[in-house]
Protein backbone atom coordinates (compact mmCIF):
# COMPACT_ATOMS: atom_id res chain seq x y z
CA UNK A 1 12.12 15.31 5.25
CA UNK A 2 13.57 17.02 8.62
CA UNK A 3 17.20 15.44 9.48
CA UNK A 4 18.93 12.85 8.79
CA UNK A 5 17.37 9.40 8.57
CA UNK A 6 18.07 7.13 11.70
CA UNK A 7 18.39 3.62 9.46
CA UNK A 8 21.86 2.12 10.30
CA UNK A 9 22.54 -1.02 7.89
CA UNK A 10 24.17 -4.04 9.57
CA UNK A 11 26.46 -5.76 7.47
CA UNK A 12 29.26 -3.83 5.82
CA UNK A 13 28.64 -3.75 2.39
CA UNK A 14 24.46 -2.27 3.25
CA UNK A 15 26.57 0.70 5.69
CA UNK A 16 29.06 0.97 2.37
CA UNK A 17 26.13 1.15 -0.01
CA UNK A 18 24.17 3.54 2.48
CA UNK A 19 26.92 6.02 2.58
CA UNK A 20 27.20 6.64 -1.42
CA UNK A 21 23.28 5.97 -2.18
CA UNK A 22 20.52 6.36 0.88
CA UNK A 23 18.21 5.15 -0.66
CA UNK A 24 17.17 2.97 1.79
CA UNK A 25 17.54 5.48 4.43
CA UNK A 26 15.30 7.44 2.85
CA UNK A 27 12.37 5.14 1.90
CA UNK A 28 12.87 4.11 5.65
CA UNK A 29 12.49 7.29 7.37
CA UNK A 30 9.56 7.84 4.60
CA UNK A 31 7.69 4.53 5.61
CA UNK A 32 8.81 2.99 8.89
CA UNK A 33 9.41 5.70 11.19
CA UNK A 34 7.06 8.58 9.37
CA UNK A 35 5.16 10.72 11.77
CA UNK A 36 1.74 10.78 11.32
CA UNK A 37 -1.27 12.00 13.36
CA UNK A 38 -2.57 10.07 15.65
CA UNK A 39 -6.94 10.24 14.12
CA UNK A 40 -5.03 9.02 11.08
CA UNK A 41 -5.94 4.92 10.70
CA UNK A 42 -6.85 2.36 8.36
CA UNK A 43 -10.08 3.63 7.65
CA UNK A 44 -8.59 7.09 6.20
CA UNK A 45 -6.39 4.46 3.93
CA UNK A 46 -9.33 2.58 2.86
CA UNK A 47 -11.41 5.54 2.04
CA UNK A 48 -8.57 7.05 0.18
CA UNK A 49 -8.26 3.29 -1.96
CA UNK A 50 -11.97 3.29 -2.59
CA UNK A 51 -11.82 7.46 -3.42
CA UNK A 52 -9.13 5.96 -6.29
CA UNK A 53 -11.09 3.16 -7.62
CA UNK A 54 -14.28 5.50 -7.81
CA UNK A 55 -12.10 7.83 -10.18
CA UNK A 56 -10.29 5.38 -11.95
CA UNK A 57 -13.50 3.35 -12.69
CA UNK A 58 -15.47 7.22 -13.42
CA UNK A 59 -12.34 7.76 -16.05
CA UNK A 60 -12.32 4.63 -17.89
CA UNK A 61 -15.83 4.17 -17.92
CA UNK A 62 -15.85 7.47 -20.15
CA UNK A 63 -12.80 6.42 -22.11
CA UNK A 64 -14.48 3.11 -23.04
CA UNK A 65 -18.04 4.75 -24.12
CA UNK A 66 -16.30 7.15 -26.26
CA UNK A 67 -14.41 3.94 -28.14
CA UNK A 68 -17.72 1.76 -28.04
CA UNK A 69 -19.96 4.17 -29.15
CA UNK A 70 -19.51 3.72 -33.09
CA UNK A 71 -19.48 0.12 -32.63
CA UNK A 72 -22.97 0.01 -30.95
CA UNK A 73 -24.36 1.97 -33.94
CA UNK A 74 -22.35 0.18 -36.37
CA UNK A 75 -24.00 -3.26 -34.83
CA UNK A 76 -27.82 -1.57 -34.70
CA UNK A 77 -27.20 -0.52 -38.18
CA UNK A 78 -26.37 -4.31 -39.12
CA UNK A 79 -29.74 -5.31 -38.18
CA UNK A 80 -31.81 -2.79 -40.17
């Protein structure tokens, strides 16, 4: 982060708070006034959700065959 962040609280106690802990300075400048690029839209932030879910689902997929797999035998060798 370049500079100082531009969020000025309005009551006295938020400026108080600010001036020991800017926090929410911070996640302002971070969130509200972040520069981004201008090609940069929703459908970069929905590919980018869908790129997570494909992993996540990839990862525990593998996880859960790995635990299941001695139970599938275990039930196959019930029936013999």
């Amino acid at each position: 982060m370049s500079g100082h962040s531009t969020y000025v609280p309005k009551s006295a106690l938020g400026r108080w708070f600010e001036s020991r802990l800017p926090i929410i300075g911070f996640i302002h400048s971070s969130l509200v006034v972040f520069p981004n690029p201008r090609n940069l839209n929703y459908y970069w932030t929905f590919g980018g959700i869908l790129a997570f879910m494909l992993v996540s689902q990839i990862l525990t997929g593998v996880v859960l065959s790995m635990l299941a797999a001695w139970t599938v035998a275990a039930v196959l060798l019930q029936w013999v």
